[in-house]
Protein backbone atom coordinates (compact mmCIF):
# COMPACT_ATOMS: atom_id res chain seq x y z
CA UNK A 1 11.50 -7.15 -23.40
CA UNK A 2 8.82 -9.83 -23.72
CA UNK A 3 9.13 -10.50 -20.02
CA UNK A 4 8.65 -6.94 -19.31
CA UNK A 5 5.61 -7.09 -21.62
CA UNK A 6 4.42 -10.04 -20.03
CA UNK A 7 4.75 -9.01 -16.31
CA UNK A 8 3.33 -5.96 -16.92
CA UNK A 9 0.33 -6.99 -18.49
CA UNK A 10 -0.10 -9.05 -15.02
CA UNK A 11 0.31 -6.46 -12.99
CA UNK A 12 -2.64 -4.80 -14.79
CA UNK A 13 -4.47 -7.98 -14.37
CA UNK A 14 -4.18 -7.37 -10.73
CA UNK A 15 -5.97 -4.40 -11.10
CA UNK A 16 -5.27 -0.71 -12.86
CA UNK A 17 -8.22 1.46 -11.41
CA UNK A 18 -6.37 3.50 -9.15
CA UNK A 19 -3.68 6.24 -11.35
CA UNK A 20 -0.25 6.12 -10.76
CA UNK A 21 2.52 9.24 -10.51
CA UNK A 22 3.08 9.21 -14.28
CA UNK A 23 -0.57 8.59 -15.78
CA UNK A 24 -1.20 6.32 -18.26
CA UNK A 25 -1.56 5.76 -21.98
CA UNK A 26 -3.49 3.49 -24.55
CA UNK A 27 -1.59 0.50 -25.81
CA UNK A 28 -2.80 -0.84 -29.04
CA UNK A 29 -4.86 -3.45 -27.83
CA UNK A 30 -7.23 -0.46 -26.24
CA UNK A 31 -5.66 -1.60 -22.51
CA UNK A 32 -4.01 1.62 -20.84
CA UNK A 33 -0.50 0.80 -19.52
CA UNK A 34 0.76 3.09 -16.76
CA UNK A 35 3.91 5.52 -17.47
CA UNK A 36 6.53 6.28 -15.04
CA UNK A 37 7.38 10.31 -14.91
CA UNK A 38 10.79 9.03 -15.36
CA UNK A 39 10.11 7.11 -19.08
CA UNK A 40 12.57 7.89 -21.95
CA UNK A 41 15.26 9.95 -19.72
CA UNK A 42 18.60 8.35 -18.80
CA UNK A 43 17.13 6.69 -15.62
CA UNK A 44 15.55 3.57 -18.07
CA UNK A 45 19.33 3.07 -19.15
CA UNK A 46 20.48 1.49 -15.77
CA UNK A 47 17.01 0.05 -15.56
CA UNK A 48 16.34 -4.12 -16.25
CA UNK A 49 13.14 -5.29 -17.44
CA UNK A 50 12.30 -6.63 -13.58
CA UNK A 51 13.55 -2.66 -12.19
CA UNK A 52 10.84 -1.37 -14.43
CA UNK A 53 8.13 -4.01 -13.00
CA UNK A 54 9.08 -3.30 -9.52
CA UNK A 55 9.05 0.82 -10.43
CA UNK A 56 5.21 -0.33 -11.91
CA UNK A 57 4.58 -2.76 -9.22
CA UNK A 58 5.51 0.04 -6.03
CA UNK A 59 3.92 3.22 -7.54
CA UNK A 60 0.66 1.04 -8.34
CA UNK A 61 0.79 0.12 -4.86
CA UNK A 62 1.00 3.56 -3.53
CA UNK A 63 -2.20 4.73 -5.85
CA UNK A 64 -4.15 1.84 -4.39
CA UNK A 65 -3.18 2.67 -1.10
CA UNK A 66 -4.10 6.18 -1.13
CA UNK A 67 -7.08 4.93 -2.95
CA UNK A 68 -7.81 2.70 0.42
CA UNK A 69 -7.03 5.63 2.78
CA UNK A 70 -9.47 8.05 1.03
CA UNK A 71 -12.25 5.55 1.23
CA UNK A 72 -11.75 4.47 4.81
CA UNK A 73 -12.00 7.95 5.34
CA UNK A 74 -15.49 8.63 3.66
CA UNK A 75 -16.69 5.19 5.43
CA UNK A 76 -15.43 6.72 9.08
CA UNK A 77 -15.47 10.37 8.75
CA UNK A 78 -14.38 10.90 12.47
CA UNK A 79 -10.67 9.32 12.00
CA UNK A 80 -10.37 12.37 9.69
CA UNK A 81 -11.32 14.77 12.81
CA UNK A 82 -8.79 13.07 15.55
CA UNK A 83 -5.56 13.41 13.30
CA UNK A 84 -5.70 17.75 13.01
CA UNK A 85 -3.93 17.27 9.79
CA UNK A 86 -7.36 19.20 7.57
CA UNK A 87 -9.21 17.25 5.47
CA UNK A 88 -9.03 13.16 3.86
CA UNK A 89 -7.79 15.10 0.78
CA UNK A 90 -5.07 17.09 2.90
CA UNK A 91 -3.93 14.06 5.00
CA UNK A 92 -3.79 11.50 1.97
CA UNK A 93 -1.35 14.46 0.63
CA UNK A 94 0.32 14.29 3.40
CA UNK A 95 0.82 11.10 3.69
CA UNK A 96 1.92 9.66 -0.01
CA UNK A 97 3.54 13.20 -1.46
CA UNK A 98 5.75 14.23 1.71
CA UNK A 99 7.37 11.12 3.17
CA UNK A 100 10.82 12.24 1.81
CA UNK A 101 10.01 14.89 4.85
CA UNK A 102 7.83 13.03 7.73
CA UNK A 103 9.31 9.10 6.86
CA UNK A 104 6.49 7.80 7.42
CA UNK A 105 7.15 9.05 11.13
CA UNK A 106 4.46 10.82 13.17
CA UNK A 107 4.28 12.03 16.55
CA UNK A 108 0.44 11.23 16.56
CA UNK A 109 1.44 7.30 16.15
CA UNK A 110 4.45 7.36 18.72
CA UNK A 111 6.61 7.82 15.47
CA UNK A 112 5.31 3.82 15.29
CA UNK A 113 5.63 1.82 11.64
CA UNK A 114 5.05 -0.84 9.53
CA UNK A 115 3.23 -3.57 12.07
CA UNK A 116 3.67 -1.52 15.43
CA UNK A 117 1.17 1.04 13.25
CA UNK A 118 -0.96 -1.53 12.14
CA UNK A 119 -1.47 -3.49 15.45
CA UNK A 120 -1.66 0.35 16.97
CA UNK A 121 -5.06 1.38 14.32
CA UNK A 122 -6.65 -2.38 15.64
CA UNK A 123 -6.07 -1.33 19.38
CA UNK A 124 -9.40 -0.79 20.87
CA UNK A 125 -7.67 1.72 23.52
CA UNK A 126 -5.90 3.43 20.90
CA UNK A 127 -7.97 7.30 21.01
CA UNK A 128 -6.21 8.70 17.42
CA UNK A 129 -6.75 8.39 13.88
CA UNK A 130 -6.78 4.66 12.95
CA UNK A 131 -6.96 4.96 9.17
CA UNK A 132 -4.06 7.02 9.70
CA UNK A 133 -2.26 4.24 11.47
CA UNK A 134 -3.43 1.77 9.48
CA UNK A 135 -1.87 3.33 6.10
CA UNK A 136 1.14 4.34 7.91
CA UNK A 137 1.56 0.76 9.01
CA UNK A 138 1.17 -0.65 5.01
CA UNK A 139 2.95 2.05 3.34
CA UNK A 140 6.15 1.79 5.57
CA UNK A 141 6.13 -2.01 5.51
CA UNK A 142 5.76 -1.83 1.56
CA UNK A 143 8.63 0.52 1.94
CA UNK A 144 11.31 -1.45 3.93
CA UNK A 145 9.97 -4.65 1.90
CA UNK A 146 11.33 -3.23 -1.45
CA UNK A 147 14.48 -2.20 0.59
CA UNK A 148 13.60 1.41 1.71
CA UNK A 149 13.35 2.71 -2.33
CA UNK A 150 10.69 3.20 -4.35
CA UNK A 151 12.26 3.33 -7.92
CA UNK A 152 14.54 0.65 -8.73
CA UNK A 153 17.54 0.20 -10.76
CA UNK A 154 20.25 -2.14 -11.87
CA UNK A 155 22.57 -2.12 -8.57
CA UNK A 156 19.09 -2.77 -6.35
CA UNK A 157 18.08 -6.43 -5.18
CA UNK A 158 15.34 -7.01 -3.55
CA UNK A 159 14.77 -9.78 -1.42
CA UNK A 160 11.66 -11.95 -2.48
CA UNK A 161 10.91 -13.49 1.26
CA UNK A 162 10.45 -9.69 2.27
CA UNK A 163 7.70 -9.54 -0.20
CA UNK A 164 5.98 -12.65 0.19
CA UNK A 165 5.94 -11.40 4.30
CA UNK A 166 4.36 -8.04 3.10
CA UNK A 167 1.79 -9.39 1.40
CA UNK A 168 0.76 -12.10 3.98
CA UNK A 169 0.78 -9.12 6.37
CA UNK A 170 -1.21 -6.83 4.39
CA UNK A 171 -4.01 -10.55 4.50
CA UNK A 172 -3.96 -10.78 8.21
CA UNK A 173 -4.66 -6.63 8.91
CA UNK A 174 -6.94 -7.57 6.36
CA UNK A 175 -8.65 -9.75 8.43
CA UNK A 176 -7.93 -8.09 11.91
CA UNK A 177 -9.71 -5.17 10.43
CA UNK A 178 -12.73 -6.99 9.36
CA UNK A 179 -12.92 -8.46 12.88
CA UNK A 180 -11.62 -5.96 15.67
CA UNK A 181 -13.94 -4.52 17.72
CA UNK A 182 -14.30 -2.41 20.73
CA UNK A 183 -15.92 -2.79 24.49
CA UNK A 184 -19.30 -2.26 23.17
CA UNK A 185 -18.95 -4.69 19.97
CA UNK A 186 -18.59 -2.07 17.11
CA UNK A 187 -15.87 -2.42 14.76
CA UNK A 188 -13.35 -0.40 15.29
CA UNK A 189 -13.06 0.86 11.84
CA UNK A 190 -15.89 0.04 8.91
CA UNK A 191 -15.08 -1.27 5.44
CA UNK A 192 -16.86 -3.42 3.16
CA UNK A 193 -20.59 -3.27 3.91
CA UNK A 194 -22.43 -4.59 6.90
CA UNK A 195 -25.77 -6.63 6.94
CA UNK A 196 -28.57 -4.67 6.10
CA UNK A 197 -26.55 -2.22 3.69
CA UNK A 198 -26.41 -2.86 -0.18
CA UNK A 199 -23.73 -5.25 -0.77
CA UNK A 200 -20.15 -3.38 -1.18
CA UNK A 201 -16.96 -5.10 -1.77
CA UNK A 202 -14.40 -2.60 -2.85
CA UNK A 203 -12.39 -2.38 0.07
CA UNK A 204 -12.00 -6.11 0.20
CA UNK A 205 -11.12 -5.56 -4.24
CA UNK A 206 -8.35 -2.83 -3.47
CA UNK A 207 -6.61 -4.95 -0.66
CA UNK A 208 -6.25 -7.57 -2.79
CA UNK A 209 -4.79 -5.98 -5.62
CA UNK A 210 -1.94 -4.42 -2.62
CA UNK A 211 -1.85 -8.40 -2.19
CA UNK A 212 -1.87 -10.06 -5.74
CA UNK A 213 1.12 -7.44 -6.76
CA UNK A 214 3.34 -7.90 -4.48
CA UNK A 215 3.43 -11.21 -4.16
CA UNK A 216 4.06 -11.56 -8.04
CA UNK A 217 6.61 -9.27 -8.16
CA UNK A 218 8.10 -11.63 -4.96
CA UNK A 219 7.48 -15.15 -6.96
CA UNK A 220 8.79 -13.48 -10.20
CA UNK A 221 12.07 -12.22 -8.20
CA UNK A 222 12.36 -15.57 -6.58
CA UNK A 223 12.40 -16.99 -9.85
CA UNK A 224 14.65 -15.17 -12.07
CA UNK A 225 17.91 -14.98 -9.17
CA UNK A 226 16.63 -18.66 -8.14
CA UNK A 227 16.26 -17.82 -4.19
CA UNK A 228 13.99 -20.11 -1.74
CA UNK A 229 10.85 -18.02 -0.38
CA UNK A 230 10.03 -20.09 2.89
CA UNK A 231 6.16 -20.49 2.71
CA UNK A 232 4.80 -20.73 6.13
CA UNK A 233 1.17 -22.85 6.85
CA UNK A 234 -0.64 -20.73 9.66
CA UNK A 235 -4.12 -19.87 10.19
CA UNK A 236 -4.74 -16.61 9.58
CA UNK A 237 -7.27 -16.13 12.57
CA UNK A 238 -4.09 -16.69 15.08
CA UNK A 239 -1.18 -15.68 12.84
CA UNK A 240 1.46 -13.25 13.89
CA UNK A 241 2.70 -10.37 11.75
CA UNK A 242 5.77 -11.57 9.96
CA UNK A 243 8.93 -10.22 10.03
CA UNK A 244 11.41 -8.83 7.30
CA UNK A 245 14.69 -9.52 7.09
């Protein structure tokens, strides 16, 4: 149990602004630790301490996501308009509380996920909602990375190099996005500020918790079943998406 402690306490480290599916409560050191809906049923009894870290780790992920989504939204108001799925609220609703329904899978993208999305919202001829694709694109990749589940239990193994991929995917949309622009030289979608606006970071904050996360729940998996996670040196200006295996 002290690992679980330990890796926990981490994971906040990486950032615990955003609310996860079961809430929170106050530890006794004043720091709130997050609560799965599923805590103190039969599911934590085919659980290991590392399950429970990746069930953290995943729905953490998914709050900062939505988090992300929401405020790409209120920085580029007209995505909202070109999906005809209502309002940021609506969509994000859409998005994070039906994919047992849509997958992940919509006819507005070409059905297109994980990096197909993502390289589809940095398209300069692509017409539709890029936040949309852009979300779409992470959340399916963080998806198939934990092997298509999002609670985890003792059967499950998930493979480490996935992870590590995911999160040097999530850096180079990261960096795509800050630097893709269309014919006329605009970005094609706005994040952290721009020059002349008062300094805001927070989209460049929330990315990196996606990114901090996962790859510590990849290094800590690597560790514990003692597999190789092949590091690759590339810039990140010229670097292709990686793929999962």
């Amino acid at each position: 149990m002290r690992l679980f402690g330990w890796l926990v306490m981490l994971l906040l480290l990486a950032g615990c602004s955003t609310m996860p599916a079961g809430g929170y409560v106050d530890s006794p050191n004043g720091r709130p630790v997050p609560v799965r809906q599923d805590r103190n049923t039969l599911h934590q009894l085919v659980k290991t301490d590392l399950d429970r870290v990746a069930d953290i780790e995943y729905s953490e992920n998914v709050a900062t996501l939505r988090l992300l989504m929401l405020k790409l939204y209120k920085r580029n108001p007209a995505e909202a308009l070109k999906s005809g799925l209502g309002t940021p609220e609506q969509i994000a609703s859409h998005v994070f509380e039906n994919w047992a329904v849509h997958h992940w899978q919509f006819e507005s993208l070409g059905r297109a996920q994980e990096t197909a999305a993502i390289t589809l919202a940095l398209n300069p001829q692509y017409s539709g909602d890029r936040v949309l694709a852009l979300v779409v694109g992470i959340q399916s990749m963080l998806f198939r990375a934990h092997g298509q589940k999002s609670a985890f239990f003792i059967t499950d193994s998930i493979e480490p190099q996935n992870l590590y991929n995911a999160a040097r995917n999530i850096e180079i949309a990261v960096w795509k996005l800050a630097h893709a622009k269309n014919a006329q030289g605009e970005l094609l979608l706005l994040t952290n500020s721009q020059p002349g606006e008062v300094q805001n970071l927070s989209f460049e904050r929330e990315f990196s918790k996606l990114i901090a996360r996962t790859d510590l729940l990849a290094l800590t998996l690597a560790e514990k079943s003692q597999r190789f996670i092949s590091r690759l040196t590339q810039s990140i200006t010229t670097a292709p998406f990686l793929p999962f295996r």
